[in-house]
C-alpha atoms as a PDB file:
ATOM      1  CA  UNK A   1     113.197 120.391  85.448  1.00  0.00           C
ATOM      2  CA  UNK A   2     112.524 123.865  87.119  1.00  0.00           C
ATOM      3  CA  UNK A   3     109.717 122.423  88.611  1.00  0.00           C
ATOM      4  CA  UNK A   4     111.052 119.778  90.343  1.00  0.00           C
ATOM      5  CA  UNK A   5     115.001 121.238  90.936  1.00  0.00           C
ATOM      6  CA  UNK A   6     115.321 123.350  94.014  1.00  0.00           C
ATOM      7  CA  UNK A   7     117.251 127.086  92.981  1.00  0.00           C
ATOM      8  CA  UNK A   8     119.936 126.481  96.172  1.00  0.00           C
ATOM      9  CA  UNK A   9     120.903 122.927  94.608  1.00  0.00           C
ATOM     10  CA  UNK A  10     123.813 124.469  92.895  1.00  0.00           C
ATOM     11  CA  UNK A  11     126.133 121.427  92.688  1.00  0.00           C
ATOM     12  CA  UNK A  12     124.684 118.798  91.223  1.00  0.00           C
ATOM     13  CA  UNK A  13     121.945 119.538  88.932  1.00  0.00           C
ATOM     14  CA  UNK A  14     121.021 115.459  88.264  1.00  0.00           C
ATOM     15  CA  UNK A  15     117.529 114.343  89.372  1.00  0.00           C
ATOM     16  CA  UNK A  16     117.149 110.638  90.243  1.00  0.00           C
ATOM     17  CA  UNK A  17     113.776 108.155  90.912  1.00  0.00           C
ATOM     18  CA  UNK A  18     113.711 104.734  91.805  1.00  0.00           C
ATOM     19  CA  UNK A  19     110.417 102.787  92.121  1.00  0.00           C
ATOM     20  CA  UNK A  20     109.811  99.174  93.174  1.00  0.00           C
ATOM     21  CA  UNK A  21     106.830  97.792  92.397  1.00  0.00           C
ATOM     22  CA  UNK A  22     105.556  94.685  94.512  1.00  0.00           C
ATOM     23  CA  UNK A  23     102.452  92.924  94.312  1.00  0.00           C
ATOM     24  CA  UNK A  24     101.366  93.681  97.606  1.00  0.00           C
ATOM     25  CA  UNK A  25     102.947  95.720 100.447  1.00  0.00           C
ATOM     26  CA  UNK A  26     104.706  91.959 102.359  1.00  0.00           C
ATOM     27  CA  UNK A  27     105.666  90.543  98.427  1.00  0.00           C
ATOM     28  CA  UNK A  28     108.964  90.521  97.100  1.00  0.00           C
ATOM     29  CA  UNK A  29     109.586  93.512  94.731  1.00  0.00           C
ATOM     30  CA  UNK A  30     108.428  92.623  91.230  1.00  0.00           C
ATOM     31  CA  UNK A  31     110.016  95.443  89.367  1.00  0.00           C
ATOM     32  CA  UNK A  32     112.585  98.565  90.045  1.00  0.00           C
ATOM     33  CA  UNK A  33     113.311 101.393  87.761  1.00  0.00           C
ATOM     34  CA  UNK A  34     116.020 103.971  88.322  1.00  0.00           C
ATOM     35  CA  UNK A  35     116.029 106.833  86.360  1.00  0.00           C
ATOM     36  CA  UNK A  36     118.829 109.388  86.278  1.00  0.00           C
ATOM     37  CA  UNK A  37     118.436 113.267  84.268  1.00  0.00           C
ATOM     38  CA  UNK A  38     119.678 116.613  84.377  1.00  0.00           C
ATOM     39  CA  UNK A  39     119.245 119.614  82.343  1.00  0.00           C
ATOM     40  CA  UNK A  40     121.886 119.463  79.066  1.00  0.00           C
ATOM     41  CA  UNK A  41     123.495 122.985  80.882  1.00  0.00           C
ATOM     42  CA  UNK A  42     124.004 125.032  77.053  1.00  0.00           C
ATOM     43  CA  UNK A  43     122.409 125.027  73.655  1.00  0.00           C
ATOM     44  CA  UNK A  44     118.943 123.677  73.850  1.00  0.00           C
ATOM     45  CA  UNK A  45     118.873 122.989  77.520  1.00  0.00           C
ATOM     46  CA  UNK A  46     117.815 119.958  76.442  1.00  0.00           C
ATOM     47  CA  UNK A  47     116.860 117.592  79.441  1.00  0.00           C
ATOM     48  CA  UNK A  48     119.565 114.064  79.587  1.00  0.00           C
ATOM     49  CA  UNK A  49     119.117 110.735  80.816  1.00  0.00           C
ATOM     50  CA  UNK A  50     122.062 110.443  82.844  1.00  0.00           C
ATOM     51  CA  UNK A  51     120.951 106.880  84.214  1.00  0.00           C
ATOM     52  CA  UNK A  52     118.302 104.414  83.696  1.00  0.00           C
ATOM     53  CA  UNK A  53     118.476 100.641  84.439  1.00  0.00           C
ATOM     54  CA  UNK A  54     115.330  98.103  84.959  1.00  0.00           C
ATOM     55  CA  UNK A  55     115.435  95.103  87.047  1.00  0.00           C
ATOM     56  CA  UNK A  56     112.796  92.617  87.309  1.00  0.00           C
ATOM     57  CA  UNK A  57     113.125  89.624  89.962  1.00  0.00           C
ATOM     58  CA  UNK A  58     116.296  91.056  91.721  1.00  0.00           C
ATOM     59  CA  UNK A  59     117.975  90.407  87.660  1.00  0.00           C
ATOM     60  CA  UNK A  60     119.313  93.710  85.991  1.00  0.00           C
ATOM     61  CA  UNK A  61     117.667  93.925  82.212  1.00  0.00           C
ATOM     62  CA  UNK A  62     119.577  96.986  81.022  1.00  0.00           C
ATOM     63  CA  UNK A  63     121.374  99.947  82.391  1.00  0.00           C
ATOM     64  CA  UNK A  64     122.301 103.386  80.523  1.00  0.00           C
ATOM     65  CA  UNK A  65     124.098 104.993  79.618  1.00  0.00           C
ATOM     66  CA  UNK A  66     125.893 102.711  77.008  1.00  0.00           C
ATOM     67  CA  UNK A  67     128.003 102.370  74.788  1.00  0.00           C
ATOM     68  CA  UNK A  68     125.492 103.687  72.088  1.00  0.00           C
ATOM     69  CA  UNK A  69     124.202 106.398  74.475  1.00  0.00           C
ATOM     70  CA  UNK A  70     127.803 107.895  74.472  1.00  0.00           C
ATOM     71  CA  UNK A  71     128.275 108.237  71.252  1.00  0.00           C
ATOM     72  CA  UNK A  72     124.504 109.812  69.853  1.00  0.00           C
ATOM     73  CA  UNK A  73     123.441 112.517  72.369  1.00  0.00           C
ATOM     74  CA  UNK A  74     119.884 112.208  71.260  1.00  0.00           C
ATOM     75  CA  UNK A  75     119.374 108.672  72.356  1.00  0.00           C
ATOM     76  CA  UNK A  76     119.817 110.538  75.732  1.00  0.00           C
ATOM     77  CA  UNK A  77     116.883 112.884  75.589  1.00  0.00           C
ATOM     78  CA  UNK A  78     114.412 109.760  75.622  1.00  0.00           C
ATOM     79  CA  UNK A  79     113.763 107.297  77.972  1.00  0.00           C
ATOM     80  CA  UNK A  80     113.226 103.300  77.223  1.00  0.00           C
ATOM     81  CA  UNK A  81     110.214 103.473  78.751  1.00  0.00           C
ATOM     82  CA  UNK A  82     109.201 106.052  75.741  1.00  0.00           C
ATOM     83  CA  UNK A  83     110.636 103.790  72.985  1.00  0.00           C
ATOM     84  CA  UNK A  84     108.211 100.759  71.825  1.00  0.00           C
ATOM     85  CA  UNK A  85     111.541  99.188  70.185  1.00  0.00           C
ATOM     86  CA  UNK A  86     113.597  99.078  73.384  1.00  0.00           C
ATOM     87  CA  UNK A  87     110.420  98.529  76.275  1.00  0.00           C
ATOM     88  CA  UNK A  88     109.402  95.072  75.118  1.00  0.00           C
ATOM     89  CA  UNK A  89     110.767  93.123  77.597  1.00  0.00           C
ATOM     90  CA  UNK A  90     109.629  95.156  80.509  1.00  0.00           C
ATOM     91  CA  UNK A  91     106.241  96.394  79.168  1.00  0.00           C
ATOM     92  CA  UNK A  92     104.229  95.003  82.282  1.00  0.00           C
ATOM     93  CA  UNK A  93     106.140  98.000  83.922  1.00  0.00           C
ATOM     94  CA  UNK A  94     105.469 100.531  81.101  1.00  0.00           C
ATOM     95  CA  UNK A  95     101.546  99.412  81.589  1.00  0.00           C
ATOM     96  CA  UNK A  96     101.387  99.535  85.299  1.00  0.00           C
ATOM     97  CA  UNK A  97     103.174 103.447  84.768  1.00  0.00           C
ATOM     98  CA  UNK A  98     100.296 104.570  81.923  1.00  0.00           C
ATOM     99  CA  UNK A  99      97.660 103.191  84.405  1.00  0.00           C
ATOM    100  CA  UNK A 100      98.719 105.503  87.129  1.00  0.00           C
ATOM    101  CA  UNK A 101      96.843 108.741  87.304  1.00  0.00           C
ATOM    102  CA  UNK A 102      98.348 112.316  88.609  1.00  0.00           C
ATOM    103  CA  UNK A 103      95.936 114.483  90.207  1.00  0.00           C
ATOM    104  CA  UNK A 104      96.478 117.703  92.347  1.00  0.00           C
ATOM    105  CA  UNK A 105      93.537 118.093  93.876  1.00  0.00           C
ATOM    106  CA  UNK A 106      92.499 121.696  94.616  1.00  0.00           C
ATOM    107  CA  UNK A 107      89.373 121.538  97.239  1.00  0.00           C
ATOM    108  CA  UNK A 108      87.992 125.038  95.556  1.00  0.00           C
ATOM    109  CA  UNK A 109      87.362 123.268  92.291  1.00  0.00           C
ATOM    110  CA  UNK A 110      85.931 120.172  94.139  1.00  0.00           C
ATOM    111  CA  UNK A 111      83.818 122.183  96.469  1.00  0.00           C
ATOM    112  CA  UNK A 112      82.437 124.602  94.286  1.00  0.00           C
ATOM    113  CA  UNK A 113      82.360 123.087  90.443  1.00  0.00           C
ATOM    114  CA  UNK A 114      79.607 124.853  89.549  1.00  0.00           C
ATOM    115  CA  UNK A 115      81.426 128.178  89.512  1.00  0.00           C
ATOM    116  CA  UNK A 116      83.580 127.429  86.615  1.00  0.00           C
ATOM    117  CA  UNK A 117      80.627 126.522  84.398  1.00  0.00           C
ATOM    118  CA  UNK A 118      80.735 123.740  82.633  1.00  0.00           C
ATOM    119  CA  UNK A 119      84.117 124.608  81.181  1.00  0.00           C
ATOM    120  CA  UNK A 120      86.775 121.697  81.867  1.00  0.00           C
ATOM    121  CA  UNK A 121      90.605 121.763  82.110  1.00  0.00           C
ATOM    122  CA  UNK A 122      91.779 118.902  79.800  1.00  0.00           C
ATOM    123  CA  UNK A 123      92.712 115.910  81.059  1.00  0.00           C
ATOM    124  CA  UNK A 124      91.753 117.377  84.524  1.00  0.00           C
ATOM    125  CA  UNK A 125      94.853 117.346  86.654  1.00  0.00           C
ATOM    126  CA  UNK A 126      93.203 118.958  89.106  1.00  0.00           C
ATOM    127  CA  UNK A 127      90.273 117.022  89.876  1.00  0.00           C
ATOM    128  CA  UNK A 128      87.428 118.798  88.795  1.00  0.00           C
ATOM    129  CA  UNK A 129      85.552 115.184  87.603  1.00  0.00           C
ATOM    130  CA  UNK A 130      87.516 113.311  90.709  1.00  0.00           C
ATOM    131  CA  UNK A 131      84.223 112.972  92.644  1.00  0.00           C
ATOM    132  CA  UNK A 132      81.927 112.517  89.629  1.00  0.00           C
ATOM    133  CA  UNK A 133      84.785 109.306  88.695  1.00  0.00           C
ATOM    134  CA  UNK A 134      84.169 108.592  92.739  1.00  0.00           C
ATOM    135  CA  UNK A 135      80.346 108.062  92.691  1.00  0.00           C
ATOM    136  CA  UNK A 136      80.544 105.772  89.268  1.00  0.00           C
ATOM    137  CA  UNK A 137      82.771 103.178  90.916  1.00  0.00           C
ATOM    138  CA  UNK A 138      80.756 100.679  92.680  1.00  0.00           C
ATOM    139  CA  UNK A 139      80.179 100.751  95.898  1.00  0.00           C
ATOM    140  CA  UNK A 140      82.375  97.777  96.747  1.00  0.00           C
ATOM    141  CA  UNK A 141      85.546  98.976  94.936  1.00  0.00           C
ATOM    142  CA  UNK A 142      84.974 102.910  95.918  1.00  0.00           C
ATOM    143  CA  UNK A 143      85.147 101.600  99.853  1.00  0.00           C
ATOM    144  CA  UNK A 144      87.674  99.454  99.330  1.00  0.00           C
ATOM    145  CA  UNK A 145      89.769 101.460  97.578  1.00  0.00           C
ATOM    146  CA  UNK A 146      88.859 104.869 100.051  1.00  0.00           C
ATOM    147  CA  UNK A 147      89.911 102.133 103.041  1.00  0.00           C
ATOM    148  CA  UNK A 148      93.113 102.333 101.372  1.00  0.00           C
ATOM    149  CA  UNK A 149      94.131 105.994 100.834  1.00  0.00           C
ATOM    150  CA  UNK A 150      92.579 106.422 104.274  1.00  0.00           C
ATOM    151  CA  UNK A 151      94.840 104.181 105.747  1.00  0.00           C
ATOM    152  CA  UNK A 152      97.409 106.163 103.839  1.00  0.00           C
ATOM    153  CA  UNK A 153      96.186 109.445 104.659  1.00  0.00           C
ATOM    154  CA  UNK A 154      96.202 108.651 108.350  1.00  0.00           C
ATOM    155  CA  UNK A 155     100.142 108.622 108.176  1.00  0.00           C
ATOM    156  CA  UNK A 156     100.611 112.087 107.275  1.00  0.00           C
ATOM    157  CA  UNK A 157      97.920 113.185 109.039  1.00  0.00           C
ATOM    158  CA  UNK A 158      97.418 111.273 112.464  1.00  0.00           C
ATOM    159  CA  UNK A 159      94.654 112.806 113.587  1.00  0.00           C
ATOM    160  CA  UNK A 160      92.095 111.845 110.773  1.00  0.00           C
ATOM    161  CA  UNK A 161      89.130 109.417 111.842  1.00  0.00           C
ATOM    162  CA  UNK A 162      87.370 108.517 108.819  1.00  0.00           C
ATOM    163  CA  UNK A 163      87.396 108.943 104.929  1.00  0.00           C
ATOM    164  CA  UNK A 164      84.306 108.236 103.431  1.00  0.00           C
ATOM    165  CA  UNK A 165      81.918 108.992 100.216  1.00  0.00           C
ATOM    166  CA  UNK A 166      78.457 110.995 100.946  1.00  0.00           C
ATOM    167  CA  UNK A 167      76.841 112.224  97.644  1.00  0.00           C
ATOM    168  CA  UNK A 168      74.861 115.248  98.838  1.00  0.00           C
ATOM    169  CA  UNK A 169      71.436 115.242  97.516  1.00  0.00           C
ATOM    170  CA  UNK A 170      70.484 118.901  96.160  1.00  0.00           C
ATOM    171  CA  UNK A 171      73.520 118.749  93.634  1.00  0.00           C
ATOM    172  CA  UNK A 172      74.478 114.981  93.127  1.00  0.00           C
END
């Protein structure tokens, strides 16, 4: 919460996301999730879902808070998307989330690996293996898929020409 809350936001303390998720960028969406939390504010400061609702083909599944939300205050401090028992029915969505990666890339640790030894952060958030994971995908997938975030890149940052994938020869 402290992470993503800015300090001046002194109103109202309630984070929301909503995603659609669309086969392709022209498609109809697929999926949307909204999700709704905010900080409990005494005790535990234990983090709420103060909204969550799924919709897949336009049709709402679900929306919380309900009726059972209100009246057990730990139901709140987990999303469906975290409970097997309630995320059948929308699990294509709870797939396509676990399949999505989070890196913060740090150029220091991608330019210069060697100086940290051979020591490894788990799960690498920030992409210390990202260019070792870039030169096993095959060719054909690695340019398609650098086409991609360089057609991305090149809206935040207009004056890029090219992204592409040169494994330098002394160190691999």
């Amino acid at each position: 919460m402290t992470k993503l809350r800015s300090l001046s936001a002194r109103k109202d303390p309630e984070i929301s996301i909503e995603i659609s998720v669309a086969e392709g960028a022209d498609m109809p969406e697929k999926w949307r999730y909204l999700l709704g939390f905010k900080s409990e504010g005494k005790g535990k400061q234990r983090v709420f879902v103060t909204q969550e609702a799924v919709w897949r083909d336009g049709k709402r599944l679900f929306a919380r808070p309900d009726e059972f939300d209100e009246d057990d205050d730990a139901r709140r401090t987990q999303t469906y998307l975290q409970q097997v028992n309630t995320n059948k029915d929308f699990r294509e969505l709870v797939e396509f989330f676990q399949g999505i990666t989070y890196l913060h890339l740090v150029p220091q640790l991608l330019k210069y690996p060697e100086q940290l030894g051979s020591s490894r952060i788990e799960d690498d958030p920030f992409g210390q293996g990202f260019l070792e994971r870039v030169a096993r995908t095959p060719k054909k997938f690695r340019e398609a898929r650098l086409r991609k975030i360089e057609s991305a890149l090149r809206i935040c940052v207009p004056q890029l020409k090219e992204l592409r994938f040169q494994q330098d020869e002394i160190t691999g």
